[in-house]
PDB file of N, CA and C in Angstrom:
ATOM      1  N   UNK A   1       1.572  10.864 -52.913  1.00  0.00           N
ATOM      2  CA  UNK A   1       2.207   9.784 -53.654  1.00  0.00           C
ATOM      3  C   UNK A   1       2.969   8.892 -52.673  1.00  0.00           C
ATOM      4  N   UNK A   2       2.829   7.838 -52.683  1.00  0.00           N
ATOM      5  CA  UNK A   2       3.849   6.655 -52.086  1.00  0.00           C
ATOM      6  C   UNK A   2       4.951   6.289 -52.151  1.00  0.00           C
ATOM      7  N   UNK A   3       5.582   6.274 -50.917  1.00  0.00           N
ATOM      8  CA  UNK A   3       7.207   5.910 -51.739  1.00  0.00           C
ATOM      9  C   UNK A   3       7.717   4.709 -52.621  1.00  0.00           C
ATOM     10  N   UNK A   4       8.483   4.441 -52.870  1.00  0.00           N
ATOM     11  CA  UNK A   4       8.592   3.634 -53.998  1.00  0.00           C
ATOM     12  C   UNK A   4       8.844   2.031 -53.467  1.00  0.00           C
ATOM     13  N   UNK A   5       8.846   1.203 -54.038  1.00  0.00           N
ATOM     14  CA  UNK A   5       7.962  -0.284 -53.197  1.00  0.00           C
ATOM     15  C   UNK A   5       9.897  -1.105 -52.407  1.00  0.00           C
ATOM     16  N   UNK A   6      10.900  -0.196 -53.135  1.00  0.00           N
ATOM     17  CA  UNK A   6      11.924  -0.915 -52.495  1.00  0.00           C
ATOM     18  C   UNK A   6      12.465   0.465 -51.234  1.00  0.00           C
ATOM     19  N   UNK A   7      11.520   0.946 -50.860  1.00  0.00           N
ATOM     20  CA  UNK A   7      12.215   2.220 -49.871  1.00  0.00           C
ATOM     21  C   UNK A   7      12.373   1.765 -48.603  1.00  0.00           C
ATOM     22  N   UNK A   8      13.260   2.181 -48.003  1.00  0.00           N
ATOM     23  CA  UNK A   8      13.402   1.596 -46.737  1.00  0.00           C
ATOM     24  C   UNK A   8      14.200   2.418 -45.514  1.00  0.00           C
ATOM     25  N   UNK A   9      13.104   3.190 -45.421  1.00  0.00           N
ATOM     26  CA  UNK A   9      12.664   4.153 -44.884  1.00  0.00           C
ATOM     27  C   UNK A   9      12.174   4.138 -43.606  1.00  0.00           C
ATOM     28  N   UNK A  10      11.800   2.995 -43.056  1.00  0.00           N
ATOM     29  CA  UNK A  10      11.238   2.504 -41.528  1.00  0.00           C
ATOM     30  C   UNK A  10      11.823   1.279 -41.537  1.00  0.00           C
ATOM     31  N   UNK A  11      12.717   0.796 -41.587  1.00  0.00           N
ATOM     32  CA  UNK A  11      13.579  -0.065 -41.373  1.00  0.00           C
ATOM     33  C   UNK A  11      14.974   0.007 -40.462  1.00  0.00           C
ATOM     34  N   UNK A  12      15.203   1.457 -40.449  1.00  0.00           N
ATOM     35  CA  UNK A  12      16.365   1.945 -40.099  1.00  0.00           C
ATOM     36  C   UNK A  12      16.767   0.991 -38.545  1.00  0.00           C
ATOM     37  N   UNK A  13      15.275   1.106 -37.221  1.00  0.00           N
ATOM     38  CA  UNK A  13      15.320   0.540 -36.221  1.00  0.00           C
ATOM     39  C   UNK A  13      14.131   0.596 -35.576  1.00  0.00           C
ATOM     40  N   UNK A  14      13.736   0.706 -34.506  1.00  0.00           N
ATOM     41  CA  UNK A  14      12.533   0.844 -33.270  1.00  0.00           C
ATOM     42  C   UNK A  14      11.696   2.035 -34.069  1.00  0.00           C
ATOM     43  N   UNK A  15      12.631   3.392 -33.513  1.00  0.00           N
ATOM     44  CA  UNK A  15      12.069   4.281 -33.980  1.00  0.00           C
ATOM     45  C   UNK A  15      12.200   4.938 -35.413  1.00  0.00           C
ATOM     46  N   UNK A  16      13.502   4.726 -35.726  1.00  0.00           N
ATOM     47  CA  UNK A  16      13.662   5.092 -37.392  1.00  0.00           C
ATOM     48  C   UNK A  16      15.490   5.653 -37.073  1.00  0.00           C
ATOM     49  N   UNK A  17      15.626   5.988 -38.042  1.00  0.00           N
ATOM     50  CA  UNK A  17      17.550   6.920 -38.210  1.00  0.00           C
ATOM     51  C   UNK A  17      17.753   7.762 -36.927  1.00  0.00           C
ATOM     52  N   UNK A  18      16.287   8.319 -36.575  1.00  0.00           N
ATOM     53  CA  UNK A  18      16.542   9.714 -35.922  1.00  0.00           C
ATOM     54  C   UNK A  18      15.408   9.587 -34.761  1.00  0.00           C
ATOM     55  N   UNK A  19      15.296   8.667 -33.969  1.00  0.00           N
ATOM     56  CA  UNK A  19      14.449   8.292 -32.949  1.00  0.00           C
ATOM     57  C   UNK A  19      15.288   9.100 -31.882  1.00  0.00           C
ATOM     58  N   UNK A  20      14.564   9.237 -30.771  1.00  0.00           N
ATOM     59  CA  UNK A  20      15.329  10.171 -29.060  1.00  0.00           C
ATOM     60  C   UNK A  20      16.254   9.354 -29.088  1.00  0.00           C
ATOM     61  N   UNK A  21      16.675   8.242 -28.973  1.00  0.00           N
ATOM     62  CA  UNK A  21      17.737   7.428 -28.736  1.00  0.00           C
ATOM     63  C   UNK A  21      18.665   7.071 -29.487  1.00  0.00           C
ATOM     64  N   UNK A  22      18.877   7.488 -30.740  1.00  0.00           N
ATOM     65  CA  UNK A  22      19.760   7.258 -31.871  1.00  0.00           C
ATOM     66  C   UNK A  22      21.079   8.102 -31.438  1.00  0.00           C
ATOM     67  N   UNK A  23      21.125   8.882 -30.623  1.00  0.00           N
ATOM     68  CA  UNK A  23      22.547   9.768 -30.576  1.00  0.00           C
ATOM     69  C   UNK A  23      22.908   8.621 -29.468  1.00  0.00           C
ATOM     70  N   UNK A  24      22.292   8.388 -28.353  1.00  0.00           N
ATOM     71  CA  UNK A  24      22.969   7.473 -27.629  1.00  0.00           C
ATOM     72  C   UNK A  24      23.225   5.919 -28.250  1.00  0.00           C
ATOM     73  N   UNK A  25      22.900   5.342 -29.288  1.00  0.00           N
ATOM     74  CA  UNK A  25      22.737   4.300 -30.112  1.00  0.00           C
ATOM     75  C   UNK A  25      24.041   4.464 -30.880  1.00  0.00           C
ATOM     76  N   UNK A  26      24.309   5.939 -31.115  1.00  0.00           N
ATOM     77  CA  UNK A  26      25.818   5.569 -32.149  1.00  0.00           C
ATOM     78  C   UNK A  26      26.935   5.719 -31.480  1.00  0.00           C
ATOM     79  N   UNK A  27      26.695   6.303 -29.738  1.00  0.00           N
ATOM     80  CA  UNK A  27      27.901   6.399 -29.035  1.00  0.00           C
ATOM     81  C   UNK A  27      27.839   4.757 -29.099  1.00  0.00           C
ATOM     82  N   UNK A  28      26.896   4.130 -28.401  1.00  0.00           N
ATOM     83  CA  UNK A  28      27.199   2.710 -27.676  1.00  0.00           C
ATOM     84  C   UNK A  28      28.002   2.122 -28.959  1.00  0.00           C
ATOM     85  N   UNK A  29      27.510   2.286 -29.870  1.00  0.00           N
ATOM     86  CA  UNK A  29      28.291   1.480 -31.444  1.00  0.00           C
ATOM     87  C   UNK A  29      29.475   1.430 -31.555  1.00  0.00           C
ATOM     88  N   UNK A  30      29.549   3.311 -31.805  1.00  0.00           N
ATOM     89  CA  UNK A  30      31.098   3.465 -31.552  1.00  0.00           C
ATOM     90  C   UNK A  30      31.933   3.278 -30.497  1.00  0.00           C
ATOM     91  N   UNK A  31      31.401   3.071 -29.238  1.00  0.00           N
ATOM     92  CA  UNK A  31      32.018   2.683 -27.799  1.00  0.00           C
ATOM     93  C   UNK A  31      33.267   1.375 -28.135  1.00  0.00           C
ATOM     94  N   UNK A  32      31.605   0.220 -28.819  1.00  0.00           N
ATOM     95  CA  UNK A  32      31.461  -0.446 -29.092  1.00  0.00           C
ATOM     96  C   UNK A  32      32.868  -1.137 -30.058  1.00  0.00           C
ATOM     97  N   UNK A  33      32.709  -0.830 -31.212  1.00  0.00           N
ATOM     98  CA  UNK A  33      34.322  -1.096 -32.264  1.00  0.00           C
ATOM     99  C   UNK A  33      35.463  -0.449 -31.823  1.00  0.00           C
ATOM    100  N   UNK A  34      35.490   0.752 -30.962  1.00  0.00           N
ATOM    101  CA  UNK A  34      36.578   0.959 -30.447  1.00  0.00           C
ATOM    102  C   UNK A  34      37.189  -0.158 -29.601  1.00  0.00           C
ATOM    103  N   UNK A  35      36.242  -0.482 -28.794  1.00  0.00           N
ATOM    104  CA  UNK A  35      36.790  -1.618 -28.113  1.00  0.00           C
ATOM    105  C   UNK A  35      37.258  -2.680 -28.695  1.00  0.00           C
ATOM    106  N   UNK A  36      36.371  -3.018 -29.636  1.00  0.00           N
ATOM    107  CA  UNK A  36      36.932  -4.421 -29.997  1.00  0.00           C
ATOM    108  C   UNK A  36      38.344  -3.940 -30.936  1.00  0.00           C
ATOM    109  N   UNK A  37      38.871  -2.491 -31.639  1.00  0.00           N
ATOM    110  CA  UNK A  37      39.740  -2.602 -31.796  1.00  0.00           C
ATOM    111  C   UNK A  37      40.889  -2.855 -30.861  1.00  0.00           C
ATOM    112  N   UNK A  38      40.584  -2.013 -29.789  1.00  0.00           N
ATOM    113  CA  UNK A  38      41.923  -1.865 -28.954  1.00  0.00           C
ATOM    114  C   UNK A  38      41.977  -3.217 -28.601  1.00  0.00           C
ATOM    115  N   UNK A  39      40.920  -4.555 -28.384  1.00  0.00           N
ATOM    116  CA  UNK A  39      41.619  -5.454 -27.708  1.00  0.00           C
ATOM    117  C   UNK A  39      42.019  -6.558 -29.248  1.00  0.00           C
ATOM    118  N   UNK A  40      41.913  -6.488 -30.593  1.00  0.00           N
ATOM    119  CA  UNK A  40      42.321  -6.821 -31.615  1.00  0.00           C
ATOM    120  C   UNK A  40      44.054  -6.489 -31.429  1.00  0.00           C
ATOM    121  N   UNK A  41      44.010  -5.248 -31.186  1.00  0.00           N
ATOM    122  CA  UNK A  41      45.627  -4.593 -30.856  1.00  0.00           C
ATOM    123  C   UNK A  41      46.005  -5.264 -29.945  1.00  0.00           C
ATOM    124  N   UNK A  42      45.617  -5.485 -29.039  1.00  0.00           N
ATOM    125  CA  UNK A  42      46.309  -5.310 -27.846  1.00  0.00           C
ATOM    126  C   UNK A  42      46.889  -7.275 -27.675  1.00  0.00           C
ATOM    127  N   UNK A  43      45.625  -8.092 -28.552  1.00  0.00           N
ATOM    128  CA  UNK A  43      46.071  -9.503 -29.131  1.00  0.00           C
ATOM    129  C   UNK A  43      47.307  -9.634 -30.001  1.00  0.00           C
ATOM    130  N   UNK A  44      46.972  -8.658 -30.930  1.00  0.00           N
ATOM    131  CA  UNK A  44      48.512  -8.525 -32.232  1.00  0.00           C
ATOM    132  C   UNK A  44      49.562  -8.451 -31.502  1.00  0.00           C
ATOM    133  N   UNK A  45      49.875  -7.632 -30.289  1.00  0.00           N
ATOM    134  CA  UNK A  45      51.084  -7.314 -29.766  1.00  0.00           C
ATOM    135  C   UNK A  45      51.008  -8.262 -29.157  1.00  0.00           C
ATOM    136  N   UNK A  46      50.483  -8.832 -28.419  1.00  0.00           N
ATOM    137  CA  UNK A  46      50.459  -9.774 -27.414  1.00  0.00           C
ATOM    138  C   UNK A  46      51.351 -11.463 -28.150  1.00  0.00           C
ATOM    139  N   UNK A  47      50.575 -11.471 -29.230  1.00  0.00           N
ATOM    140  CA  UNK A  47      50.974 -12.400 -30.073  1.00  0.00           C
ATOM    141  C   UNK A  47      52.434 -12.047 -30.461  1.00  0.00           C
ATOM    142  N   UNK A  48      52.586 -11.023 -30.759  1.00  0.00           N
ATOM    143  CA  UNK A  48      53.833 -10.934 -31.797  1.00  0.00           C
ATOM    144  C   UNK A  48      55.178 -10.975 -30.409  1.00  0.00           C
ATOM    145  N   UNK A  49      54.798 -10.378 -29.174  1.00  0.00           N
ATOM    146  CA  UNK A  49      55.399 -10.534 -27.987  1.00  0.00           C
ATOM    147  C   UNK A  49      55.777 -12.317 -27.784  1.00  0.00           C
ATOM    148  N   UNK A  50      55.070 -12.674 -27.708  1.00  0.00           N
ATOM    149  CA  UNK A  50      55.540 -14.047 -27.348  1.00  0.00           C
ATOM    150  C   UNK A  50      55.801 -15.017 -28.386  1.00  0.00           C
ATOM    151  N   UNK A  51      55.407 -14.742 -29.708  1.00  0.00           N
ATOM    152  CA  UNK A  51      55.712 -15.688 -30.542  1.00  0.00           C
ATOM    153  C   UNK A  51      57.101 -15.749 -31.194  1.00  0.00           C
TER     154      UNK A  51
END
């Protein structure tokens, strides 16, 4: 039987959710927003410092 016509199921990426490279794909991600939090922070203080 076929999956159903809105499944999306090979969409996930290249290889799918769970391709060889997906564990290194969610470090870089999460690398990724960590960073942009700390420098979001590191603007807030920066701002609130001089303003």
């Amino acid at each position: 039987m076929s999956p159903p016509a809105g499944s999306l199921r090979g969409v996930m990426g290249m290889g799918g959710a769970g391709g060889r490279d997906a564990e290194r794909r969610r470090r870089l991600v999460a690398a990724v927003v960590v960073l942009a939090m700390l420098l979001v922070a590191g603007a807030t203080v920066l701002s609130l410092a001089l303003g």
